[in-house]
PDB file of N, CA and C in Angstrom:
ATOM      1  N   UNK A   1       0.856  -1.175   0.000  1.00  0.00           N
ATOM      2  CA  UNK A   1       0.000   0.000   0.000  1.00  0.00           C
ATOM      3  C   UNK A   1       0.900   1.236   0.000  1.00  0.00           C
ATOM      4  N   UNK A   2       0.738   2.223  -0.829  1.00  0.00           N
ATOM      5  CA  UNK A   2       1.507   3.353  -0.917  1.00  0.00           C
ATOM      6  C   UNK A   2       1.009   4.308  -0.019  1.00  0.00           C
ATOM      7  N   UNK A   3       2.016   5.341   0.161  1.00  0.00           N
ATOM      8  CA  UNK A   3       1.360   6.697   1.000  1.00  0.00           C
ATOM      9  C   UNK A   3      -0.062   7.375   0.732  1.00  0.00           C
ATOM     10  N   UNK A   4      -0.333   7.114  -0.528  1.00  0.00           N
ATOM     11  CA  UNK A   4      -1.830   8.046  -0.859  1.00  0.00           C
ATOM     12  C   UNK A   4      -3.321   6.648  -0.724  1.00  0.00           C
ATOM     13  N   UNK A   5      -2.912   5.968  -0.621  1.00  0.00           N
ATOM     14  CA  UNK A   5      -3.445   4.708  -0.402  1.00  0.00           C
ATOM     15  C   UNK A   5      -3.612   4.584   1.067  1.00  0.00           C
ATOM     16  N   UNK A   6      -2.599   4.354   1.779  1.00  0.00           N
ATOM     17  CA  UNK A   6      -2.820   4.884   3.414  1.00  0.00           C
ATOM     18  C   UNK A   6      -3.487   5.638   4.001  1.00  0.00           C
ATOM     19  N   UNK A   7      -3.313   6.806   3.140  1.00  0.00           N
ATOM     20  CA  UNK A   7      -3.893   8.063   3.519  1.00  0.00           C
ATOM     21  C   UNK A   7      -5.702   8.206   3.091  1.00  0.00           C
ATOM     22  N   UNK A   8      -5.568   7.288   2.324  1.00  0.00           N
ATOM     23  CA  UNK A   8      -7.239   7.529   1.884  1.00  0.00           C
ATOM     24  C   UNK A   8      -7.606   6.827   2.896  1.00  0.00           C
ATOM     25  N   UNK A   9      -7.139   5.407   3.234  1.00  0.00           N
ATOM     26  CA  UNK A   9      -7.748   4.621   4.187  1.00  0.00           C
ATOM     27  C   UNK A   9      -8.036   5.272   5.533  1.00  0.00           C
ATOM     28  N   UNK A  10      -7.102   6.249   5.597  1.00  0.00           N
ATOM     29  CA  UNK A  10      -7.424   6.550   7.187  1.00  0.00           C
ATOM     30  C   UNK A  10      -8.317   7.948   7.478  1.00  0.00           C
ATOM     31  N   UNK A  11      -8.828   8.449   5.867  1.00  0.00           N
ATOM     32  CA  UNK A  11      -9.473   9.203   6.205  1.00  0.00           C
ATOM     33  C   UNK A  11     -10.744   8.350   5.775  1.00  0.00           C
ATOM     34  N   UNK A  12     -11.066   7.291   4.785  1.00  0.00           N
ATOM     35  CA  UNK A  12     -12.406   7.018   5.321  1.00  0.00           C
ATOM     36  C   UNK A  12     -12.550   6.163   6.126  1.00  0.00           C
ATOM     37  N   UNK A  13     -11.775   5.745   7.394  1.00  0.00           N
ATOM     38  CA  UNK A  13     -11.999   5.375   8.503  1.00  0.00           C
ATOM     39  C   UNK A  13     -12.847   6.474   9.867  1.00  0.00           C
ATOM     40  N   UNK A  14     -12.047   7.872   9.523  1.00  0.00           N
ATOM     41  CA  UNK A  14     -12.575   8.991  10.175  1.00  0.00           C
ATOM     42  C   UNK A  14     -13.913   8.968   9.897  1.00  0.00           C
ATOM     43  N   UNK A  15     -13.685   9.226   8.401  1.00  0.00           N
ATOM     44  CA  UNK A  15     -15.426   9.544   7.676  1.00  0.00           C
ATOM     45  C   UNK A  15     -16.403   8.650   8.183  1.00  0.00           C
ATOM     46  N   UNK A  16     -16.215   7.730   8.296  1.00  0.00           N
ATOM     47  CA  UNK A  16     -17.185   6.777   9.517  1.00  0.00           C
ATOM     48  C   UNK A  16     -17.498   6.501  10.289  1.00  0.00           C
ATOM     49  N   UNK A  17     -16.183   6.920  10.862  1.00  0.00           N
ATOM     50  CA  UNK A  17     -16.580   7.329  12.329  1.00  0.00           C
ATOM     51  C   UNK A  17     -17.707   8.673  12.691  1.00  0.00           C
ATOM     52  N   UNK A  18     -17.373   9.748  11.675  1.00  0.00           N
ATOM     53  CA  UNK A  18     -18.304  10.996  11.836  1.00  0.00           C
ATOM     54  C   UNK A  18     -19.505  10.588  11.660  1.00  0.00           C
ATOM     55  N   UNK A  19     -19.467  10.023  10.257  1.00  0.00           N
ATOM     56  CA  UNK A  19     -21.248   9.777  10.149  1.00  0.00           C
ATOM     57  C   UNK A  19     -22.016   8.862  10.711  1.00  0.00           C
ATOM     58  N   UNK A  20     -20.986   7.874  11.942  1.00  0.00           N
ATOM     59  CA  UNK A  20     -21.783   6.922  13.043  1.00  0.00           C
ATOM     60  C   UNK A  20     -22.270   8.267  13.864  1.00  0.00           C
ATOM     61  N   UNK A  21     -21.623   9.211  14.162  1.00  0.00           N
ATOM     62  CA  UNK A  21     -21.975  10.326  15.179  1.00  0.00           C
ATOM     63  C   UNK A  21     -22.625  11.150  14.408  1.00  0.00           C
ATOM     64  N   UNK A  22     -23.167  11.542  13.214  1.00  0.00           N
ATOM     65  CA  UNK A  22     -24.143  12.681  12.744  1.00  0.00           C
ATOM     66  C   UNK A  22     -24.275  11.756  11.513  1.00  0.00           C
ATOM     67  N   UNK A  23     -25.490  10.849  11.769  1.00  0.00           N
ATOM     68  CA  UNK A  23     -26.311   9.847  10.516  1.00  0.00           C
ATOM     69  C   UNK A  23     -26.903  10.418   9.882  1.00  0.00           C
ATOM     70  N   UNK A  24     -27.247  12.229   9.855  1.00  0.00           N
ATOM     71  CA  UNK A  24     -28.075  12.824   9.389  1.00  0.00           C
ATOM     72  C   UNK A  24     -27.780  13.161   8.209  1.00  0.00           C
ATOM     73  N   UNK A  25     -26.366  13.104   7.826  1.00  0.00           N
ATOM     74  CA  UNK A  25     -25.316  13.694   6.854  1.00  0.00           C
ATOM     75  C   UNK A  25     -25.077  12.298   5.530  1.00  0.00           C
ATOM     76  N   UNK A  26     -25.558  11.301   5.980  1.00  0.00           N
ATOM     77  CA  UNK A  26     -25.620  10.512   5.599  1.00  0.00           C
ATOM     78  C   UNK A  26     -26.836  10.465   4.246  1.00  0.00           C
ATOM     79  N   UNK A  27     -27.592  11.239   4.452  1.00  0.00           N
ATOM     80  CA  UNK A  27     -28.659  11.587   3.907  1.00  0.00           C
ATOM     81  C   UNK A  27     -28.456  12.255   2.797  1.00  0.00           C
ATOM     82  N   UNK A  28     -27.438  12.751   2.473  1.00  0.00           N
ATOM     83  CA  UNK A  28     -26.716  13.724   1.609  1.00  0.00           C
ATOM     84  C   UNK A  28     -25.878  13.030   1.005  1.00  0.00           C
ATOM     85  N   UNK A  29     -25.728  11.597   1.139  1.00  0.00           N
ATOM     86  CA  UNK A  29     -24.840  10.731  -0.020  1.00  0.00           C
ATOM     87  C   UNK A  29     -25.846   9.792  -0.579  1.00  0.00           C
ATOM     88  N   UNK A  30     -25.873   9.890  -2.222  1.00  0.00           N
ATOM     89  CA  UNK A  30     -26.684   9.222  -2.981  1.00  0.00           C
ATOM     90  C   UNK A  30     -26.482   7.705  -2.675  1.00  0.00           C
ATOM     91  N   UNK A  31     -27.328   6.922  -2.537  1.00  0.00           N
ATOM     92  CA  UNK A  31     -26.662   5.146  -2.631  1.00  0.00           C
ATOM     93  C   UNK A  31     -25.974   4.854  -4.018  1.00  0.00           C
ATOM     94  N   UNK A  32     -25.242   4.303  -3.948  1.00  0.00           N
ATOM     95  CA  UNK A  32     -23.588   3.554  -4.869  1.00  0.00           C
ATOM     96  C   UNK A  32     -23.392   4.674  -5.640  1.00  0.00           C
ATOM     97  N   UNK A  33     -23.228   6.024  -4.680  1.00  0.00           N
ATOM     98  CA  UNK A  33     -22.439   6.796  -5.227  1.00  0.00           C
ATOM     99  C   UNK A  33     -20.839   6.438  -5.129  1.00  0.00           C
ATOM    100  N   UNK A  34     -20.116   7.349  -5.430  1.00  0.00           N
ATOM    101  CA  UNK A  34     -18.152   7.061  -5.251  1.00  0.00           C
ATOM    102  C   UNK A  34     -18.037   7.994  -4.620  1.00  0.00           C
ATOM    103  N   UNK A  35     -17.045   7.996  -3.114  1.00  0.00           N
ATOM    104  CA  UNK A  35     -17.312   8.876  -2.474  1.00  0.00           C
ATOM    105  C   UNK A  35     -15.666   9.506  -2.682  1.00  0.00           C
ATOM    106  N   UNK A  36     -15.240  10.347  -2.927  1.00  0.00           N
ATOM    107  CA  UNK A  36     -13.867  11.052  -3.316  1.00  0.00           C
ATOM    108  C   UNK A  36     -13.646  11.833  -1.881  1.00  0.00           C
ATOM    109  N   UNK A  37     -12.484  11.020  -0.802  1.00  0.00           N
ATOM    110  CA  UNK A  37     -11.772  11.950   0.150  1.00  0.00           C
ATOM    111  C   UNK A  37     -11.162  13.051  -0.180  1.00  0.00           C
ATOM    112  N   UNK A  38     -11.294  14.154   0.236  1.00  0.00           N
ATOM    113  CA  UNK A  38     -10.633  15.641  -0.214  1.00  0.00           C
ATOM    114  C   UNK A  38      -9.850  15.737   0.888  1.00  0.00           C
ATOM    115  N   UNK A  39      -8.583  16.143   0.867  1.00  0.00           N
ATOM    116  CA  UNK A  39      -8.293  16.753   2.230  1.00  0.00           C
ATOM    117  C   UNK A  39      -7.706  18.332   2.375  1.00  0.00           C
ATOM    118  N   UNK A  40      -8.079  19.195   2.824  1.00  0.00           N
ATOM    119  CA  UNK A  40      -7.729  20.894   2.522  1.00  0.00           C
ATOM    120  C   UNK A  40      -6.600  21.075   2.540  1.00  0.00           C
ATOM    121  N   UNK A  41      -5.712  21.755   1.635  1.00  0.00           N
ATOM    122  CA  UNK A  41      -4.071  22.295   1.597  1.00  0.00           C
ATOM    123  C   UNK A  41      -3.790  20.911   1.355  1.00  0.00           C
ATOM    124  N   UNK A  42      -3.748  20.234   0.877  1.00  0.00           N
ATOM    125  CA  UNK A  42      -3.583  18.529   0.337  1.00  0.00           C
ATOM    126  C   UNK A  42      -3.739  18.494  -1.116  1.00  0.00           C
ATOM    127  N   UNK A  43      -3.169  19.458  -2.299  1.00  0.00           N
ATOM    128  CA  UNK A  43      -3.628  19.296  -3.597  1.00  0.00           C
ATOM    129  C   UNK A  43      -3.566  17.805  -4.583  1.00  0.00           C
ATOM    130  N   UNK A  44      -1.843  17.107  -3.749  1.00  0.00           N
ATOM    131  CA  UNK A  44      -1.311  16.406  -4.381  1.00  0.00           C
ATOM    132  C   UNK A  44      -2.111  15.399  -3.886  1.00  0.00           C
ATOM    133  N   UNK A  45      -2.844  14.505  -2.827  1.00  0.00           N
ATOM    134  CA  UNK A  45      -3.639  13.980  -2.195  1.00  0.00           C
ATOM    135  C   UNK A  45      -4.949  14.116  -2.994  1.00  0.00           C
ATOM    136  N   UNK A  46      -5.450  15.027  -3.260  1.00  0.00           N
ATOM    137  CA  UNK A  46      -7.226  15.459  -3.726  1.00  0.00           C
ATOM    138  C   UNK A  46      -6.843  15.385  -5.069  1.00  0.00           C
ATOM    139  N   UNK A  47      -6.264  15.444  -5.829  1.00  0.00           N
ATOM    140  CA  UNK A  47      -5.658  15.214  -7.427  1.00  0.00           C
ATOM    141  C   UNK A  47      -5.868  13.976  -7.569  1.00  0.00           C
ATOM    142  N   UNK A  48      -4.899  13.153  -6.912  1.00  0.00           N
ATOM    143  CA  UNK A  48      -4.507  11.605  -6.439  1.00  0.00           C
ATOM    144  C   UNK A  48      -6.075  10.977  -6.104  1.00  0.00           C
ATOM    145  N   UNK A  49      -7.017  11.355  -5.507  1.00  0.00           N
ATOM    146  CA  UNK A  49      -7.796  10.973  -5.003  1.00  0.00           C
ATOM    147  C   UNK A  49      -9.057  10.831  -6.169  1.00  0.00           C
ATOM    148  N   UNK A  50      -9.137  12.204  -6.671  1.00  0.00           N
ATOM    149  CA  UNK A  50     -10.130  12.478  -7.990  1.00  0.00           C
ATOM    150  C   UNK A  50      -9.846  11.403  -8.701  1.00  0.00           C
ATOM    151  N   UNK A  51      -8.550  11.351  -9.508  1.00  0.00           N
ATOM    152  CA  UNK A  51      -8.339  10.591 -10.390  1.00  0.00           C
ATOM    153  C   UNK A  51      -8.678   9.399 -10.318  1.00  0.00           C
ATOM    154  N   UNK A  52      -8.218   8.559  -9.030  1.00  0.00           N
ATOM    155  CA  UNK A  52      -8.598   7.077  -8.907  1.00  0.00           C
ATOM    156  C   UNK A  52     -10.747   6.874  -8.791  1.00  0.00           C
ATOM    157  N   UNK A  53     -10.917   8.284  -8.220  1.00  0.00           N
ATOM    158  CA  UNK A  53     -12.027   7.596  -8.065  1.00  0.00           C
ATOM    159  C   UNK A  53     -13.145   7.798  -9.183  1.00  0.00           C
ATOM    160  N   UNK A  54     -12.659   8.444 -10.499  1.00  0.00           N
ATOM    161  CA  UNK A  54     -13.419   8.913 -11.915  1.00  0.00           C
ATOM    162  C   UNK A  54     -12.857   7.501 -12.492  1.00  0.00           C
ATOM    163  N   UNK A  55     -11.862   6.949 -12.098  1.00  0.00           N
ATOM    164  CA  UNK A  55     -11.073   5.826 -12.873  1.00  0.00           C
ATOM    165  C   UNK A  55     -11.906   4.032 -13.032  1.00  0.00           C
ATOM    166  N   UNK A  56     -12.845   4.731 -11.388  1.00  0.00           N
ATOM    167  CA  UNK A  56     -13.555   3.370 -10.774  1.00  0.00           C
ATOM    168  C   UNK A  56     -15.419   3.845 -11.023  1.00  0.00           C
ATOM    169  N   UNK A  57     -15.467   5.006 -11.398  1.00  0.00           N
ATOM    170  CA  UNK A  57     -16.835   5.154 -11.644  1.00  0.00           C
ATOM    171  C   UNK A  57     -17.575   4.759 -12.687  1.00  0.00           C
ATOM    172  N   UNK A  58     -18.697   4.010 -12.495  1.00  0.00           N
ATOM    173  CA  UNK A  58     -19.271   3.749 -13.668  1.00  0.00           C
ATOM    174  C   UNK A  58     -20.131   4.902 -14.254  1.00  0.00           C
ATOM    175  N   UNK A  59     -20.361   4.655 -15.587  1.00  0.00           N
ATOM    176  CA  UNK A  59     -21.318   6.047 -16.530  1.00  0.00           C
ATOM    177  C   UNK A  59     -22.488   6.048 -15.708  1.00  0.00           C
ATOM    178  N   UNK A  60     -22.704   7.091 -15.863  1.00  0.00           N
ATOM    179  CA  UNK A  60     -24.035   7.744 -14.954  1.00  0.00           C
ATOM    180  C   UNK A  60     -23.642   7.738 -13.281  1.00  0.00           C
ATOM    181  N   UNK A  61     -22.870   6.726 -12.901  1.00  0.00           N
ATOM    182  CA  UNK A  61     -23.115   7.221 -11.382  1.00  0.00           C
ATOM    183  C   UNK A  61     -22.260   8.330 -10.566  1.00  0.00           C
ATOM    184  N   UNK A  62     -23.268   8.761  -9.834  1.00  0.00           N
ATOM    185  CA  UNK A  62     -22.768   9.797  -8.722  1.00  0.00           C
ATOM    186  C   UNK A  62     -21.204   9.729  -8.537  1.00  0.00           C
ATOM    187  N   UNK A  63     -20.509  11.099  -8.359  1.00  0.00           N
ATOM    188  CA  UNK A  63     -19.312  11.105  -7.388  1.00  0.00           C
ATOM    189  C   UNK A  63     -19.731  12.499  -6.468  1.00  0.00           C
ATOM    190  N   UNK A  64     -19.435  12.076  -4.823  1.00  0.00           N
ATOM    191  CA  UNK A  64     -19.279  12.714  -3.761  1.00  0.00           C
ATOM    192  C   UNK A  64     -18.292  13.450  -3.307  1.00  0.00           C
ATOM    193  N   UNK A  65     -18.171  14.642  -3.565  1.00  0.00           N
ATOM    194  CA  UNK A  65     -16.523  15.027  -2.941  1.00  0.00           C
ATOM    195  C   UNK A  65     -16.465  15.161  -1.275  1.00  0.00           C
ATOM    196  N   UNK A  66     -15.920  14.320  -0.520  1.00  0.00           N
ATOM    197  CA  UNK A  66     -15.931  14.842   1.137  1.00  0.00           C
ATOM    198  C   UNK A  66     -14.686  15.743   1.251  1.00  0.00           C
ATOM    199  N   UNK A  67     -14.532  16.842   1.545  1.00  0.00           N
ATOM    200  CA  UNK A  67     -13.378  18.012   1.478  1.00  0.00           C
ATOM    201  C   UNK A  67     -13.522  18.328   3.479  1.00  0.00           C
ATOM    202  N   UNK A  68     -12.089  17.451   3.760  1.00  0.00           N
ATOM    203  CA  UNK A  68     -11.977  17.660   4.780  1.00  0.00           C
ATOM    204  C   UNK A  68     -11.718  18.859   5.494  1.00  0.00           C
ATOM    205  N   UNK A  69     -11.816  19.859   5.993  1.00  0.00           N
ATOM    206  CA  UNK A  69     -11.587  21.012   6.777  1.00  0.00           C
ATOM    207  C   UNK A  69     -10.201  20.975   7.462  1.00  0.00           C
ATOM    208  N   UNK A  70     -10.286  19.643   8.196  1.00  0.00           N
ATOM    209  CA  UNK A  70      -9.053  19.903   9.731  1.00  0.00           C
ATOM    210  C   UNK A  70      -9.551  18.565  10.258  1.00  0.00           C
ATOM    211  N   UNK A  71      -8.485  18.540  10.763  1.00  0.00           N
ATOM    212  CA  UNK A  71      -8.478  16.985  11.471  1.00  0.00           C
ATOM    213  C   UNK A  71      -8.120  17.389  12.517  1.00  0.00           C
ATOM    214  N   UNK A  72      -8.218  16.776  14.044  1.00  0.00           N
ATOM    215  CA  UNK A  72      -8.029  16.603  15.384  1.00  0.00           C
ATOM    216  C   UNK A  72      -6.477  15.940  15.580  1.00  0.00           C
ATOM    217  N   UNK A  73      -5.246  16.285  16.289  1.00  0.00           N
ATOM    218  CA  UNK A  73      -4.426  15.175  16.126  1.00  0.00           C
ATOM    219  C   UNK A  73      -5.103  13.599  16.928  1.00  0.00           C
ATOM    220  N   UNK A  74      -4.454  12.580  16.221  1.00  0.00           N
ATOM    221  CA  UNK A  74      -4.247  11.035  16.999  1.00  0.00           C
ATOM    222  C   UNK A  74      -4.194  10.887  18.058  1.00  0.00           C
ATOM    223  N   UNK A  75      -4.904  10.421  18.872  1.00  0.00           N
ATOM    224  CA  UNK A  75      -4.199  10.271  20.266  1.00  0.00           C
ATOM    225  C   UNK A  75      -4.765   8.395  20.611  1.00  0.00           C
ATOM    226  N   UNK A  76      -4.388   8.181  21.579  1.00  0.00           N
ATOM    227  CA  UNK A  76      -4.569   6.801  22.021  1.00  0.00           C
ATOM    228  C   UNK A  76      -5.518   6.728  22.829  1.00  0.00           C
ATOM    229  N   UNK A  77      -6.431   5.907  23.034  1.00  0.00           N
ATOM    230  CA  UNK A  77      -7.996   5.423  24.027  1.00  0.00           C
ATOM    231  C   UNK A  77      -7.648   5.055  25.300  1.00  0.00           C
ATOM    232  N   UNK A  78      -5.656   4.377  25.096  1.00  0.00           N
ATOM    233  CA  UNK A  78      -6.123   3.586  26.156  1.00  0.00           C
ATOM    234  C   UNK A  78      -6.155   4.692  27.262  1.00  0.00           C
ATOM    235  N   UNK A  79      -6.388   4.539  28.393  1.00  0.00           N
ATOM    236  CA  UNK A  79      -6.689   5.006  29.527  1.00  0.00           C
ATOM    237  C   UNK A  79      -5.745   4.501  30.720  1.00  0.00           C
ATOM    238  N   UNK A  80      -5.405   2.899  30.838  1.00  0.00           N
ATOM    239  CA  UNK A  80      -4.213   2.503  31.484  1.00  0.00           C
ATOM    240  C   UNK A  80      -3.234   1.390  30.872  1.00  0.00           C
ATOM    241  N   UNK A  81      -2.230   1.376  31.602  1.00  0.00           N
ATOM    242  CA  UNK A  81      -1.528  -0.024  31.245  1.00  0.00           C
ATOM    243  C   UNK A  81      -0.528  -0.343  32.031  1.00  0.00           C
ATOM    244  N   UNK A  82      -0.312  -1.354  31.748  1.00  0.00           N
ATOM    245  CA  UNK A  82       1.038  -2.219  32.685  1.00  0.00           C
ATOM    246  C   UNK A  82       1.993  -2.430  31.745  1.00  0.00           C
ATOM    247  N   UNK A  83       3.253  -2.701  32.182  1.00  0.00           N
ATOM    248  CA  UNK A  83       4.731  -3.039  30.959  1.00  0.00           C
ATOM    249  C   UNK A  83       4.923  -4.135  31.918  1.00  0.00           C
ATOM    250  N   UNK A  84       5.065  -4.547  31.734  1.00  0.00           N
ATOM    251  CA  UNK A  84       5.707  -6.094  32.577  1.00  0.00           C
ATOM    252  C   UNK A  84       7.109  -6.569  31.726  1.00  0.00           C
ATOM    253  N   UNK A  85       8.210  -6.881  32.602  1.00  0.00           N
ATOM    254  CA  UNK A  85       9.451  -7.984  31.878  1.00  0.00           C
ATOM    255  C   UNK A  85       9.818  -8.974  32.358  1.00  0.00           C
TER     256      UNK A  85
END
């Protein structure tokens, strides 16, 4: 998997996570549309992204652009842990 390949994956991992938390938005994507990750100040990414996903669309159907704003940094869930040796 390459860097822009990674990178799509982990933003529509986000993207699912959002629309488990606002299903309302969900409403606003056609069914078996193609949904195209955007990400802002990311040209080489949203270029990369367009292309593959006009590449996989069939005639007549929908494409979605999601144009990310800003992301939150990563952080970790866990809450505790032990190291043991």
């Amino acid at each position: 998997m390459n860097v822009m390949e990674r990178k799509n994956t982990e933003l529509i991992k986000e993207f699912n996570r959002y629309i488990r938390e606002h299903p309302e938005l969900a409403d606003n994507i056609p069914n078996n549309a193609v949904v195209v990750m955007q990400l802002e100040k990311d040209e080489e990414f949203n270029n990369w992204s367009c292309e593959m996903a006009k590449s996989q669309a069939e005639e007549g159907q929908s494409i979605i652009y999601i144009r990310i704003k800003k992301l939150r940094p990563i952080r970790s869930r866990i809450e505790k842990l032990e190291i043991a040796t």
